[in-house]
Structure formats: structure tokens, C-alpha cells
N, C-alpha and C. Protein backbone atom coordinates (compact mmCIF):
# COMPACT_ATOMS: atom_id res chain seq x y z
N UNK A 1 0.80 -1.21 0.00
CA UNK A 1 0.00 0.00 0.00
C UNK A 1 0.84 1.27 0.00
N UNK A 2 1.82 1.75 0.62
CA UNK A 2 2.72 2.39 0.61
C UNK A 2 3.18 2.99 -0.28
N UNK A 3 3.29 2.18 -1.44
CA UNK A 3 4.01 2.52 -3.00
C UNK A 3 2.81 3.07 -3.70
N UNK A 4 2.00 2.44 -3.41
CA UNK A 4 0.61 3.13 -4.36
C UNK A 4 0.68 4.89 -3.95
N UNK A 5 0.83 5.10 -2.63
CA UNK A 5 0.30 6.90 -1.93
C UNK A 5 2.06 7.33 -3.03
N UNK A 6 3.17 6.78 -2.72
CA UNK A 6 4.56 7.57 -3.45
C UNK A 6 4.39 7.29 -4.40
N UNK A 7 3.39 6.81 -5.50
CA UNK A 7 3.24 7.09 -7.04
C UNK A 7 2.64 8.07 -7.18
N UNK A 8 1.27 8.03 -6.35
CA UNK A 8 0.37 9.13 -6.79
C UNK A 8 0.78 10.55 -6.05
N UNK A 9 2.09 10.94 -5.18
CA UNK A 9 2.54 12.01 -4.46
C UNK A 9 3.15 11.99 -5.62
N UNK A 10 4.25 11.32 -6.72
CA UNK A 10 5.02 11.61 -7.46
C UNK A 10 4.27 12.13 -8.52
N UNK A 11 3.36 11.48 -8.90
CA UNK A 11 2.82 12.25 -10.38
C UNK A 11 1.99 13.70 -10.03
N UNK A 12 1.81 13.42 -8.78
CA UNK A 12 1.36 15.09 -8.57
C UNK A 12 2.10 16.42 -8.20
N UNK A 13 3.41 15.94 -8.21
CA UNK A 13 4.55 16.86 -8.12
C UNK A 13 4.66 17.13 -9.82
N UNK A 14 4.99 15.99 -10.40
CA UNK A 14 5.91 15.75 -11.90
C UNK A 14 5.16 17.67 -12.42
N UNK A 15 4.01 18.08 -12.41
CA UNK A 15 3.69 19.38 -12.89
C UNK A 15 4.58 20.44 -12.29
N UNK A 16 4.44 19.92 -11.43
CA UNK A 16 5.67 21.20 -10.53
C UNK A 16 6.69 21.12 -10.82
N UNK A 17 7.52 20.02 -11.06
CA UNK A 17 9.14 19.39 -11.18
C UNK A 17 9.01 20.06 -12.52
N UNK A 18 7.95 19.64 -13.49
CA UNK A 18 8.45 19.93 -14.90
C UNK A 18 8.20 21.72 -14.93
N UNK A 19 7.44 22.73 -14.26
CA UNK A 19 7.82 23.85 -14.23
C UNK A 19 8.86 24.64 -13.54
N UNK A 20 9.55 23.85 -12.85
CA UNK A 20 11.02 24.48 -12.36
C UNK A 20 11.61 24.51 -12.82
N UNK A 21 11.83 23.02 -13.81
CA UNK A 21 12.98 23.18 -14.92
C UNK A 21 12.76 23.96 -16.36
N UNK A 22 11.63 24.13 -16.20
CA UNK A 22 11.44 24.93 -17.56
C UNK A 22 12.11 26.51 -17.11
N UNK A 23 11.93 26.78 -15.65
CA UNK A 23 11.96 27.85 -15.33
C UNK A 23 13.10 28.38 -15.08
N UNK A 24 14.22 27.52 -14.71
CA UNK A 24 15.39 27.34 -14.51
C UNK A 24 15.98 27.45 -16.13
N UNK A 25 15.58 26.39 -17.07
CA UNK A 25 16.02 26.90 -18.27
C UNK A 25 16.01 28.09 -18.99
N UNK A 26 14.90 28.68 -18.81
CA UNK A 26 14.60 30.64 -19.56
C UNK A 26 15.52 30.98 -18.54
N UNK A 27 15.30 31.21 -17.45
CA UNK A 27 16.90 31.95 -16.55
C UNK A 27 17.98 31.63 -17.20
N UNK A 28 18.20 30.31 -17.24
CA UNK A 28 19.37 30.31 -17.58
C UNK A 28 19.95 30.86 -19.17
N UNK A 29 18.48 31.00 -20.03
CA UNK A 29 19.09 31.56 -21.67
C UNK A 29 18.64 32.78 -21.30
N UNK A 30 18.69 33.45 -20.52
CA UNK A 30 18.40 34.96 -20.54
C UNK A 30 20.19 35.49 -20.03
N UNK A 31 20.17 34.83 -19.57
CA UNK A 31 21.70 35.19 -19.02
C UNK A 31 22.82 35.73 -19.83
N UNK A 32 22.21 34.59 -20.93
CA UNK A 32 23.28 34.74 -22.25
C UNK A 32 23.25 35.98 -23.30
N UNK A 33 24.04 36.10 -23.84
CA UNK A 33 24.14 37.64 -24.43
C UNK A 33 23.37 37.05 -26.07
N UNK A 34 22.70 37.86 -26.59
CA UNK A 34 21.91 37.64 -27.81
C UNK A 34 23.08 36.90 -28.97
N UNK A 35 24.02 37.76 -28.74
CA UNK A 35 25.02 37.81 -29.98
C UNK A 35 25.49 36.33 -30.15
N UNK A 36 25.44 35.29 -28.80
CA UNK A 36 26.03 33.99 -28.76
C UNK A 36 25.21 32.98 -29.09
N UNK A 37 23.94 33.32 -29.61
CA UNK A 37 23.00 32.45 -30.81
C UNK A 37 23.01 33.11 -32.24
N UNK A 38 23.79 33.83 -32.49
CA UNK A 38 23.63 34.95 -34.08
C UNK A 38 25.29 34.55 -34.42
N UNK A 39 25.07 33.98 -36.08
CA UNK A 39 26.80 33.65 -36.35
C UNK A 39 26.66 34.27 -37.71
N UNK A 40 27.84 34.74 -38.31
CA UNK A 40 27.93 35.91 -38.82
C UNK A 40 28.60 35.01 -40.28
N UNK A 41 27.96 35.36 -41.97
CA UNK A 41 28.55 34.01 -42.55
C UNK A 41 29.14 35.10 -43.46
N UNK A 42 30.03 34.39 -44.37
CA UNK A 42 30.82 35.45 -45.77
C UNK A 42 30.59 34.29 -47.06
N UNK A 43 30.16 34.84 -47.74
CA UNK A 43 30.31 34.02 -49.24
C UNK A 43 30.61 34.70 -50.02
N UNK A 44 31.37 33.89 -51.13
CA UNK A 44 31.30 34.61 -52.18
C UNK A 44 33.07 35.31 -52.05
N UNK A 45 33.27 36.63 -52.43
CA UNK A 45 34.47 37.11 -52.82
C UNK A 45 34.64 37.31 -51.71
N UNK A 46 35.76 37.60 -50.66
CA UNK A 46 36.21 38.52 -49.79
C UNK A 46 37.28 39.60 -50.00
N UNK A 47 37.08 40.89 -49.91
CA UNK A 47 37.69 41.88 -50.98
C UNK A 47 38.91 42.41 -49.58
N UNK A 48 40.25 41.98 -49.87
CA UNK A 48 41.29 42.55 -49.31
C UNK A 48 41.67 43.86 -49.67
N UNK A 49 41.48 45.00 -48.69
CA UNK A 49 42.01 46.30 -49.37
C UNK A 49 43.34 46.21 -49.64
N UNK A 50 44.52 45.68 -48.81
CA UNK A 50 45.91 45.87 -49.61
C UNK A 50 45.73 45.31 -51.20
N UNK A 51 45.06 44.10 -51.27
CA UNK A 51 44.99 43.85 -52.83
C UNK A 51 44.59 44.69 -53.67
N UNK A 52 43.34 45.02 -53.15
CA UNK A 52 42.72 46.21 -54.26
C UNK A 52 43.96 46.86 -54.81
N UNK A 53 44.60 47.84 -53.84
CA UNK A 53 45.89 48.74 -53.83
C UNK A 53 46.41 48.49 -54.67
N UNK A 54 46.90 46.85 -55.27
CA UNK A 54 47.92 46.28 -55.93
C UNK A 54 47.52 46.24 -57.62
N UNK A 55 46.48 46.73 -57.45
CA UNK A 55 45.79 46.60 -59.35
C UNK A 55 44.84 48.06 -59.51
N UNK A 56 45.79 49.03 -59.73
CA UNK A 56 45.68 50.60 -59.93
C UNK A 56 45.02 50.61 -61.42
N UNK A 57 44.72 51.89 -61.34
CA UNK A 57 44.49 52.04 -63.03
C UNK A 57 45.57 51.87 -63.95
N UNK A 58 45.09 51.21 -65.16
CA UNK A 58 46.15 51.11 -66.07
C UNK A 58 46.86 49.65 -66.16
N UNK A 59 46.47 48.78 -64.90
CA UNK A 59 47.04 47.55 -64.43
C UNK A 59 46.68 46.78 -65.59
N UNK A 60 47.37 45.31 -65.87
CA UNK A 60 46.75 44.38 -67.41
C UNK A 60 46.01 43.57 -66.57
N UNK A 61 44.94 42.93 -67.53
CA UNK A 61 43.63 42.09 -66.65
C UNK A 61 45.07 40.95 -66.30
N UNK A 62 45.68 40.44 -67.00
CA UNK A 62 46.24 39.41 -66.26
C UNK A 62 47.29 39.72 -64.58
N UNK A 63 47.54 40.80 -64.50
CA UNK A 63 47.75 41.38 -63.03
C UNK A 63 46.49 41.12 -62.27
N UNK A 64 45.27 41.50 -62.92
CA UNK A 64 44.01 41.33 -61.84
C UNK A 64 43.72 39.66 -61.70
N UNK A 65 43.70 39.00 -62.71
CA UNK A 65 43.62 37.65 -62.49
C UNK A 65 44.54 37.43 -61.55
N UNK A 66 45.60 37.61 -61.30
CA UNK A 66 46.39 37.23 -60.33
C UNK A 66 46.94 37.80 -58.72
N UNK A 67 46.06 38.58 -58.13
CA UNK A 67 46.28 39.49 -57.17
C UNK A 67 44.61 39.28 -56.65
N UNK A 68 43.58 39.47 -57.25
CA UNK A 68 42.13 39.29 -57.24
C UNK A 68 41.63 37.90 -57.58
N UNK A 69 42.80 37.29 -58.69
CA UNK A 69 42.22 35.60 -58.56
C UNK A 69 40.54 36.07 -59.38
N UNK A 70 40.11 34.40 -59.40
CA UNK A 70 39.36 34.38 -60.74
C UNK A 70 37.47 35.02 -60.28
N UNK A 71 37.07 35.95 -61.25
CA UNK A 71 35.81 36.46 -60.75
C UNK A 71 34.92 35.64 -60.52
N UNK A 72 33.82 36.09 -60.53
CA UNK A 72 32.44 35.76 -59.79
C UNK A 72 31.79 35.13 -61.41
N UNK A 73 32.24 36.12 -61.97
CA UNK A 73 31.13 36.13 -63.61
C UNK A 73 32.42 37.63 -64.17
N UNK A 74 32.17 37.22 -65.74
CA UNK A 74 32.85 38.29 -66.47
C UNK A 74 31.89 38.38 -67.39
N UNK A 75 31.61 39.98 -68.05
CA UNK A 75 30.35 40.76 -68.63
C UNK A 75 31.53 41.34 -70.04
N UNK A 76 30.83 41.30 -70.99
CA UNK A 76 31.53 42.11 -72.07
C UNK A 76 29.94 43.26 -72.74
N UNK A 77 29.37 43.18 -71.78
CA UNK A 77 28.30 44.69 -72.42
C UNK A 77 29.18 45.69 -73.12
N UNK A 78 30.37 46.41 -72.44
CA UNK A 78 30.43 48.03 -73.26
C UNK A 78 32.15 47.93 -72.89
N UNK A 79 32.84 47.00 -73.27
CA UNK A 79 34.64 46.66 -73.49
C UNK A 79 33.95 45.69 -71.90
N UNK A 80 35.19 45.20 -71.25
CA UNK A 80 35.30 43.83 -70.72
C UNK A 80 35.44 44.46 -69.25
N UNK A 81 34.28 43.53 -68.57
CA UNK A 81 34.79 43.87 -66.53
C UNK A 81 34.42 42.69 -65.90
N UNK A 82 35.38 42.39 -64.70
CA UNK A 82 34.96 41.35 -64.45
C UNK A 82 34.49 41.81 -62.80
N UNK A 83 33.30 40.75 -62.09
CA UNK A 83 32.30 40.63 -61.78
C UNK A 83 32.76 40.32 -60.08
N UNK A 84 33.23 40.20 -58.97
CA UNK A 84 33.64 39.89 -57.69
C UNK A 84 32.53 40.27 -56.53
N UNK A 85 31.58 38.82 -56.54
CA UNK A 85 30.55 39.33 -55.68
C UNK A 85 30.60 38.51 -54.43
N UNK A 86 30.49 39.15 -53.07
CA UNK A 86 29.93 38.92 -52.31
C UNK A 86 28.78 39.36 -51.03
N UNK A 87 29.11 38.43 -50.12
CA UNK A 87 27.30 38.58 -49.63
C UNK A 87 27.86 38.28 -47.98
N UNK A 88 27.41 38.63 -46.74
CA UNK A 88 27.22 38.45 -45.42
C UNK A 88 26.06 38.51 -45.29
N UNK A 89 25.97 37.27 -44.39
CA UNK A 89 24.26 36.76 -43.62
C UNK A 89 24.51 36.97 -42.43
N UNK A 90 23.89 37.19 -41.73
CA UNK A 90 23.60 36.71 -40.01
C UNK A 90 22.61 35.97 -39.88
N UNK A 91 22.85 34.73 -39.20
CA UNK A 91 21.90 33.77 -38.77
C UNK A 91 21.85 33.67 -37.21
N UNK A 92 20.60 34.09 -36.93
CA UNK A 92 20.10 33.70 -35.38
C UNK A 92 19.15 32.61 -35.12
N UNK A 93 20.21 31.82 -34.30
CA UNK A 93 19.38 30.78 -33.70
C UNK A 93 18.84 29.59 -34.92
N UNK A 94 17.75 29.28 -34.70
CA UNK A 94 17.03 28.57 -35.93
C UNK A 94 16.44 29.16 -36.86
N UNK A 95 16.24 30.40 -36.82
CA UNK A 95 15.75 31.36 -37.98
C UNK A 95 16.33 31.43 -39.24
N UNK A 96 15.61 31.94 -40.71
CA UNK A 96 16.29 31.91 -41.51
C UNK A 96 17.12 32.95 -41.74
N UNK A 97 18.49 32.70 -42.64
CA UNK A 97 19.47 33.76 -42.61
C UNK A 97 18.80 35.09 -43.16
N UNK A 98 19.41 36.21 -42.70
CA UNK A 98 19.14 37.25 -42.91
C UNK A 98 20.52 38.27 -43.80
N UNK A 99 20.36 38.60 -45.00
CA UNK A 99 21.58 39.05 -45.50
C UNK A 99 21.61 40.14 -44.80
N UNK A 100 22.41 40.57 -44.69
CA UNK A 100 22.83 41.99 -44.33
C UNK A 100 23.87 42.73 -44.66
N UNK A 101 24.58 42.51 -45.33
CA UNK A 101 25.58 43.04 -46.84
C UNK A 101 25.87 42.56 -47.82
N UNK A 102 25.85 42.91 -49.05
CA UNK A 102 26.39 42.65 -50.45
C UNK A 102 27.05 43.77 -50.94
N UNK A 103 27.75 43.29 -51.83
CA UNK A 103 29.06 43.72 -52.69
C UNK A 103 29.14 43.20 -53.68
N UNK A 104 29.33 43.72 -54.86
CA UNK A 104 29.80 43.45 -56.09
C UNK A 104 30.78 44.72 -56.31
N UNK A 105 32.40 44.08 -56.56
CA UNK A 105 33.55 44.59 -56.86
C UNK A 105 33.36 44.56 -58.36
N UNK A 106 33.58 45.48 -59.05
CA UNK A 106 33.68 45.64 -60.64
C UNK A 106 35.00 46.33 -61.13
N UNK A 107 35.74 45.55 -61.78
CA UNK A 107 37.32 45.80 -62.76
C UNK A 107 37.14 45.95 -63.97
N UNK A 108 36.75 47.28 -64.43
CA UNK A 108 36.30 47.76 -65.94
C UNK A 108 37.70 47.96 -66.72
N UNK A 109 37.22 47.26 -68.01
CA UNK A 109 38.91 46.97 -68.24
C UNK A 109 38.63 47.81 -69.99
N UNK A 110 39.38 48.33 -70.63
CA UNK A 110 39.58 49.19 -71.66
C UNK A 110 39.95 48.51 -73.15
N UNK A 111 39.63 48.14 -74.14
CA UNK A 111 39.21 47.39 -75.09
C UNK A 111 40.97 46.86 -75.31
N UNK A 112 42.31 47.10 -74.83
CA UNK A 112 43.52 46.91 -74.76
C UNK A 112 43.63 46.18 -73.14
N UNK A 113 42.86 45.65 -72.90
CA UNK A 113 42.47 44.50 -71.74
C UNK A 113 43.66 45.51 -70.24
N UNK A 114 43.27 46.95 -70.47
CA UNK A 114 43.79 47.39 -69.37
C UNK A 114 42.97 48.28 -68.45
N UNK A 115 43.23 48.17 -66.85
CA UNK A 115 41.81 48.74 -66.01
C UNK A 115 42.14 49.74 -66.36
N UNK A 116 40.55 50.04 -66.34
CA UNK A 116 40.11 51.94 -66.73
C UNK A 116 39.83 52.52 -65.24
N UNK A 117 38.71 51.30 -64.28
CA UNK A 117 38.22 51.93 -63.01
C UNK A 117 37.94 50.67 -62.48
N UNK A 118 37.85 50.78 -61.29
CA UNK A 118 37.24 50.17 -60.28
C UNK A 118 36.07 50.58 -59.49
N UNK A 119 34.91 50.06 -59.00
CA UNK A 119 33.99 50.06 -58.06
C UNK A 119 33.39 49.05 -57.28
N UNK A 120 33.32 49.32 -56.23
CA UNK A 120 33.15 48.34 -54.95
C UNK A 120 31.30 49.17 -55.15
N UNK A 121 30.22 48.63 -55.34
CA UNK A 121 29.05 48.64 -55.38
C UNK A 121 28.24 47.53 -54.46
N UNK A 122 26.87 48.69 -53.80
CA UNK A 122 26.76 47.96 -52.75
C UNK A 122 25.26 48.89 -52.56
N UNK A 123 24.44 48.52 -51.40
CA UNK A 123 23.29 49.07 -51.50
C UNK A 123 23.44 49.81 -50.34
N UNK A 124 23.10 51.47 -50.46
CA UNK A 124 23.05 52.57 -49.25
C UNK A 124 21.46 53.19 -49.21
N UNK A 125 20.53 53.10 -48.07
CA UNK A 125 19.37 53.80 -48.51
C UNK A 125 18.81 53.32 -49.91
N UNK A 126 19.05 51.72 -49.96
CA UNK A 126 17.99 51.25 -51.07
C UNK A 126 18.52 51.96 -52.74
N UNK A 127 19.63 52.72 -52.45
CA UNK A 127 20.36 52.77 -53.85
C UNK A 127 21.42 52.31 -53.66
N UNK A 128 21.76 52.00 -55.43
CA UNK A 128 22.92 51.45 -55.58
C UNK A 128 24.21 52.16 -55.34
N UNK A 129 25.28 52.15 -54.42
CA UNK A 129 26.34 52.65 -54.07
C UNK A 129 27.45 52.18 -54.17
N UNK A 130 28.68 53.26 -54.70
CA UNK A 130 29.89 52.75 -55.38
C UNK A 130 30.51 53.36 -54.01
N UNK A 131 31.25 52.40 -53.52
CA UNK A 131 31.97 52.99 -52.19
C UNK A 131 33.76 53.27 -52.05
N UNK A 132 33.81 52.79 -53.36
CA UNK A 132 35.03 53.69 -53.64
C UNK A 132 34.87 55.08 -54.49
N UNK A 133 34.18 55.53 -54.70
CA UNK A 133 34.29 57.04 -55.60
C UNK A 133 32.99 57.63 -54.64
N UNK A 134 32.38 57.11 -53.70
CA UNK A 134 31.28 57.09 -52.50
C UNK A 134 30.73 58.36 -53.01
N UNK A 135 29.77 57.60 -54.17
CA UNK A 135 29.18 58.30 -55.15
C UNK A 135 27.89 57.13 -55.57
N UNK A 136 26.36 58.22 -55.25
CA UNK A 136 25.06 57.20 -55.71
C UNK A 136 25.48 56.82 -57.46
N UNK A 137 24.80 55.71 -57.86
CA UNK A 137 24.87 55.93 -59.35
C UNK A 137 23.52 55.88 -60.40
N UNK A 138 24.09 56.41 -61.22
CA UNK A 138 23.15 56.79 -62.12
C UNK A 138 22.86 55.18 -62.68
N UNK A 139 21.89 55.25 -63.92
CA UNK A 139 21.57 54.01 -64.58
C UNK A 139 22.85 53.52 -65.64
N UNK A 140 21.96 52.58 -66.45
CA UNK A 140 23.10 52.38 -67.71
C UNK A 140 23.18 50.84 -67.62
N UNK A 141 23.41 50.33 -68.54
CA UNK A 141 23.14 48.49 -68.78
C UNK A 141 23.56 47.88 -67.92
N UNK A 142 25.31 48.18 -67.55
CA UNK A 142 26.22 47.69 -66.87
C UNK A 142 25.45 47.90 -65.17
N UNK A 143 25.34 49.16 -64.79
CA UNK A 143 24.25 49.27 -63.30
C UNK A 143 22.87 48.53 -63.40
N UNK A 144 22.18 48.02 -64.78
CA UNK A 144 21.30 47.66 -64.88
C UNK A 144 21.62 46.12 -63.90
N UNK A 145 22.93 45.27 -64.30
CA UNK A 145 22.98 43.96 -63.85
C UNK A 145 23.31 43.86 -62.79
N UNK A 146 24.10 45.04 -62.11
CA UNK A 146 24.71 44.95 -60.81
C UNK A 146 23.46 45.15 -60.05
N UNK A 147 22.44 46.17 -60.32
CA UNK A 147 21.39 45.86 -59.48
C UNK A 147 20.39 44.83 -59.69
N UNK A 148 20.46 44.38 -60.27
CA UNK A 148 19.94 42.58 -60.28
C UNK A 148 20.59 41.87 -59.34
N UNK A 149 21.68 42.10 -59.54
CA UNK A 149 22.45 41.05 -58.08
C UNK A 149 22.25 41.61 -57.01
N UNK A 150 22.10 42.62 -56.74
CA UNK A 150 21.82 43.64 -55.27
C UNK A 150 20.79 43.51 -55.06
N UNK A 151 20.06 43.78 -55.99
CA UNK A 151 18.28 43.92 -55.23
C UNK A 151 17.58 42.14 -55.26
N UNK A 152 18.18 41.36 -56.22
CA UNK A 152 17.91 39.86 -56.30
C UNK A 152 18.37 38.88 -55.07
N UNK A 153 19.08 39.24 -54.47
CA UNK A 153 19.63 38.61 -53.51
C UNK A 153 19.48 38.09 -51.98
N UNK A 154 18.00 38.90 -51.72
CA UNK A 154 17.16 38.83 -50.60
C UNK A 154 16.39 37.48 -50.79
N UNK A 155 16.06 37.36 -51.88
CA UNK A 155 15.14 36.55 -52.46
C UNK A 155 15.53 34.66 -52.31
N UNK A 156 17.24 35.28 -52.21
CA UNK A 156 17.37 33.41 -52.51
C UNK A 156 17.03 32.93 -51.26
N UNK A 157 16.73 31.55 -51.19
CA UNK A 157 16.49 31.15 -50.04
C UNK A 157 17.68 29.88 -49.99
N UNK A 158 18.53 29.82 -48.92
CA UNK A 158 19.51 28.92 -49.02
C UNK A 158 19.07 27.59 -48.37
N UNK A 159 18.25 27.35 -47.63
CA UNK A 159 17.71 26.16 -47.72
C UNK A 159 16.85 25.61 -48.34
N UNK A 160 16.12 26.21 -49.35
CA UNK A 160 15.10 25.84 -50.39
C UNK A 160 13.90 25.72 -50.03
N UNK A 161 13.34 26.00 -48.71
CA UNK A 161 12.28 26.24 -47.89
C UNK A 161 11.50 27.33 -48.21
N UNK A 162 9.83 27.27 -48.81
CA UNK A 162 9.48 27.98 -48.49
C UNK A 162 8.97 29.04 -47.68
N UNK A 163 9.11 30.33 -47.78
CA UNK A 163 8.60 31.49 -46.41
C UNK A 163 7.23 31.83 -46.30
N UNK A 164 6.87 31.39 -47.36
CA UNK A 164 5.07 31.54 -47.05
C UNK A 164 4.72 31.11 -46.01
């Protein structure tokens, strides 16, 4: 008889037991600083400023192939540039990633396969921004594609999951 009253004392605790530890657990993830569930990702190009430095105007594309290494994509719209894109996500927790910078580096090269300019392009206030001449830009075919990759890029979903 004995064991019968310490089953039924036990299962009438188990509600209580199981809200301490729940309660004990939120204490214990509150403790923690936000930033130590959020990891910070890079794809794609990572743009070294000493390199940049090293392929000035006037440089031959085969200097840029070799200091910048091979692009993203190369465009021949209006003489030849090649294409160096990347992207940073932050992912918190189990949520889906959230981009939160892109870049497309552009090496406009002069019909004698030598750089004319460079721009590091990127989105400021929802326009397209060249952050080396840190100058908005106007339109034109070539800005036509770079903002395809800028403004397209929210969109991918890297686990193939829909967000609906």
C-alpha cells in the first residue's frame, strides 16, 4: 500500500518538477548575451584592401587575375569587366538567414584588356552605391545587372524552404 500513496505524491509533483525546470532553463538563456546564438557568414568574394591597392588604373587584366584571382562572372556589355561578388548573412538561432551586406567589386577593363576603373558597389538607402568614388549611381546596362544582383539577392532562399 505504501508505494501506491509515493506514485500518486510523485505524479502530482511531476507538474511542478516539470515547471522548475522549464523555469530554470529561460533563466538560464536569458543570461546569455543575444550575440552567442547569431553567427555571422561570408560568401562569395572577400575583398582585401591591400589587394585592391595592388591593381591601380592602367594595371593588365592578367595582373588582376592574379592578385584578385578568378571572378564571380565576367560581362563584355560596353569593353570587358569582371564581376567579384559577395554577400554576409547573419543567422540567429534557428531562424532563416538574414543578409545583411552585399558587394559586387567591378574591374572595368579598356578594349587593350587594361583597367580603366574600379567600383566596390553595394546598396546605401535602397540605392545602388559605389563605395570607392562614395558616389550614388546613375543608370546604364552595366548598373542595370549589378542591381539585379543587389536587389535579387534577398530573395534566394539557401535552404530551399518555403517562407510563405
Amino acid at each position: 500500500m505504501p508505494v501506491r500513496v509515493l506514485q500518486t505524491s510523485a505524479i502530482r509533483r511531476a507538474p511542478a518538477l516539470a515547471a522548475l525546470i522549464s523555469a530554470l532553463a529561460v533563466a538560464a538563456c536569458s543570461s546569455l548575451p543575444v550575440n552567442s546564438f547569431t553567427q555571422t557568414f561570408n560568401r562569395g568574394y572577400v575583398l582585401d584592401e591591400n589587394a585592391l591597392q595592388q591593381v591601380p588604373v592602367g594595371s593588365s587584366q592578367e595582373q588582376v587575375l592574379l592578385v584578385l584571382g578568378t571572378p564571380s562572372t565576367v560581362a563584355t556589355l560596353s569593353g570587358e569587366a569582371f564581376y567579384y561578388i559577395s554577400q554576409k548573412t547573419q543567422q540567429t538561432a534557428f531562424l532563416l538567414p538574414e543578409v545583411v551586406d552585399q558587394r559586387v567589386l567591378v574591374v572595368y577593363f579598356s578594349p587593350d584588356r587594361r583597367v580603366v576603373r574600379i567600383a566596390n558597389y553595394g546598396m546605401q538607402d535602397g540605392k545602388i552605391f559605389d563605395f570607392i568614388s562614395r558616389t550614388t549611381v546613375a543608370g546604364g546596362a552595366d548598373i542595370s545587372m549589378v542591381g539585379s544582383i543587389l536587389r535579387g539577392v534577398g530573395n534566394i532562399n539557401p535552404f530551399g524552404v518555403s517562407r510563405e
